[in-house]
Protein backbone atom coordinates (compact mmCIF):
# COMPACT_ATOMS: atom_id res chain seq x y z
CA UNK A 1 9.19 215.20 64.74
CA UNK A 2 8.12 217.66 62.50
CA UNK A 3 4.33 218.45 62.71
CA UNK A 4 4.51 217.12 66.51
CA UNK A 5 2.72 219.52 68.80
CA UNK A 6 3.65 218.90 72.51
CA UNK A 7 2.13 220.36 75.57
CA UNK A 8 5.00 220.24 78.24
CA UNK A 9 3.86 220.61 81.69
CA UNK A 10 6.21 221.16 84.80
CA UNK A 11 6.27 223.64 87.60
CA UNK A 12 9.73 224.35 87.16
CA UNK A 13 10.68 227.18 84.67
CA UNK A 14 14.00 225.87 83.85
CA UNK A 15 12.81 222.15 83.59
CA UNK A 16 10.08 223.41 81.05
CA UNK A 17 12.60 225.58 78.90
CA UNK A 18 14.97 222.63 78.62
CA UNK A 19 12.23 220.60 77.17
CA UNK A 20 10.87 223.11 75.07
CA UNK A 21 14.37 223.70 73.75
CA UNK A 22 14.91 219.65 73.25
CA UNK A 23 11.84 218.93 71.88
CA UNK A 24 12.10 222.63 69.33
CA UNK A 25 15.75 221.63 68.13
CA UNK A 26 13.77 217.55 67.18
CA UNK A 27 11.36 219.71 64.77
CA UNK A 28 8.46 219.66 67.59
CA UNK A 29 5.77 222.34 68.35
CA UNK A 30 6.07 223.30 71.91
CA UNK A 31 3.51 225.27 74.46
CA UNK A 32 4.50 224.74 77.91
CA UNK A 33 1.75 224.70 80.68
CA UNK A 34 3.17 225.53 84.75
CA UNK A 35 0.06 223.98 86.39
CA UNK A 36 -2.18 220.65 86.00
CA UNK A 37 -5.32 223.71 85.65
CA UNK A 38 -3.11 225.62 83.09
CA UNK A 39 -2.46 222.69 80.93
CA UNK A 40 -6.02 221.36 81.00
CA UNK A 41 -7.37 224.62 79.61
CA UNK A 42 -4.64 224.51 77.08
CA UNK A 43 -6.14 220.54 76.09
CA UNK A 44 -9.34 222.10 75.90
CA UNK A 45 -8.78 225.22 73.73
CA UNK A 46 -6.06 223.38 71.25
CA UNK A 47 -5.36 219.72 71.88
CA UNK A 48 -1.41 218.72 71.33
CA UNK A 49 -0.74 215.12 69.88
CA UNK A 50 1.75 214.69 73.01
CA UNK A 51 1.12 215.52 76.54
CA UNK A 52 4.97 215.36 78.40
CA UNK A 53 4.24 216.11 82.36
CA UNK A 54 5.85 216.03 85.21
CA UNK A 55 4.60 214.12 87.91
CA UNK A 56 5.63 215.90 91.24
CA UNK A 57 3.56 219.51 91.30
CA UNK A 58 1.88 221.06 93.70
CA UNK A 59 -1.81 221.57 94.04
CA UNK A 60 -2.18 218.52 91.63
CA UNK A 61 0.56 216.42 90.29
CA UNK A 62 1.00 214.94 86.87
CA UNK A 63 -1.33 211.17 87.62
CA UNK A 64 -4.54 213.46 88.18
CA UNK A 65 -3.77 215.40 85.55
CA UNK A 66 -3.30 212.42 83.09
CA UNK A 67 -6.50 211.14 84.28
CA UNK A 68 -8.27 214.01 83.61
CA UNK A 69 -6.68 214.33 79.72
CA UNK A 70 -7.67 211.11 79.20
CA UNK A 71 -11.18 212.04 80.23
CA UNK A 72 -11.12 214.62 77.67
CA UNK A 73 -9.46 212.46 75.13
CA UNK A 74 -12.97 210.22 75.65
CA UNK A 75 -14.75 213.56 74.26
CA UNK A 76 -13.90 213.11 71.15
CA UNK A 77 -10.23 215.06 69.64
CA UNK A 78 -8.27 211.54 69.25
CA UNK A 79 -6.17 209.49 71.15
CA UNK A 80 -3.85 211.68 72.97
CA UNK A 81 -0.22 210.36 74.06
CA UNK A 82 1.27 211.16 77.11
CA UNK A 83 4.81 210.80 78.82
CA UNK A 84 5.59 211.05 82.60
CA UNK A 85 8.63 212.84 83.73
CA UNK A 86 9.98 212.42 86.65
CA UNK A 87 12.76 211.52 89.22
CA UNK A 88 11.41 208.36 90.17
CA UNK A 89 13.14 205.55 88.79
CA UNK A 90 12.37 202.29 90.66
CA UNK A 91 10.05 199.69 88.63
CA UNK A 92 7.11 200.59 90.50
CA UNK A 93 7.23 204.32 89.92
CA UNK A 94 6.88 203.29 86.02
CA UNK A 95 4.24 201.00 86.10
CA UNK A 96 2.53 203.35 88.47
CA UNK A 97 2.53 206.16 86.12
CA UNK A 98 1.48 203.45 83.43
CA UNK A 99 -1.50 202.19 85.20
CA UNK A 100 -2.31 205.97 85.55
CA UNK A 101 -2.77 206.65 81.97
CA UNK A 102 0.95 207.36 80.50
CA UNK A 103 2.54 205.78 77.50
CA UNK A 104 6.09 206.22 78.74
CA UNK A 105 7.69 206.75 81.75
CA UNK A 106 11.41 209.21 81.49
CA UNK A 107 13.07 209.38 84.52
CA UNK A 108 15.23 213.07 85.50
CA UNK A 109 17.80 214.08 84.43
CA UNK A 110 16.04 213.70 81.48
CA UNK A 111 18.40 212.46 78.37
CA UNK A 112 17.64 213.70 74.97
CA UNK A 113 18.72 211.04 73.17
CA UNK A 114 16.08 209.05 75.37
CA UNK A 115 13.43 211.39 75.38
CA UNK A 116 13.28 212.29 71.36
CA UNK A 117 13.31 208.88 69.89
CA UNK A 118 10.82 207.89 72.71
CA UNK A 119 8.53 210.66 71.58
CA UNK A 120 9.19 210.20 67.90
CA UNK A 121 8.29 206.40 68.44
CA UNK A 122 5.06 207.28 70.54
CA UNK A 123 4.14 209.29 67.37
CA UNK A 124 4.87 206.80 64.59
CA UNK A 125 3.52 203.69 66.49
CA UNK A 126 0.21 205.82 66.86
CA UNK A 127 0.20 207.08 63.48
CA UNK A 128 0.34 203.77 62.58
CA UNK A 129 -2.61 202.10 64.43
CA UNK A 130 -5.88 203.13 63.47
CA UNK A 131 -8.30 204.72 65.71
């Protein structure tokens, strides 16, 4: 995943180092965001090529802010891809975050064995496809 800039977004200061630590040891390019309003700024002033949020936040959880990236995406910087994190695991909890604008769904206790090749997949399968 070398080359792989990632915008990690989640509340939680611990839950945001352990990503940033998963995703840094995979060869990735990390800047983690605490708010929906703090990671849209961040899209804005230096898009990432993967968006990894967390869904549950307060003042605005992880589907608005998808929503909104993908809004921005539309304004011309590429096709951004995103993955949901969060402890929601039934069927319906992924393809809710799906229909919201995600590319994957990870569920917490996030593994790294699942959430590296998922990314790294994400990447290639985009890289890919032509725009």
């Amino acid at each position: 995943m070398n080359d792989v800039r990632i915008l990690v977004v989640d509340d939680e200061p611990q839950a945001s180092e352990m990503f940033a630590a998963i995703l840094e040891r995979a060869g990735a390019s990390v800047v983690a965001a605490r708010s929906a309003q703090e990671a849209l700024a961040l899209l804005e002033a230096s898009p990432p090529d993967v968006l990894l949020s967390d869904i549950e936040m307060p003042s605005e959880d992880g589907y608005s802010l998808v929503q909104k990236a993908r809004a921005l995406d539309r304004s011309g910087y590429g096709r951004l891809l995103t993955v949901a994190v969060t402890a929601y695991a039934r069927p319906e909890d992924r393809r809710r975050s799906l229909e919201a604008g995600f590319d994957w769904h990870v569920t917490k206790p996030v593994d790294p064995f699942e959430l590296v090749p998922a990314i790294a997949a994400l990447v290639s399968n985009h890289s890919a496809t032509p725009l």
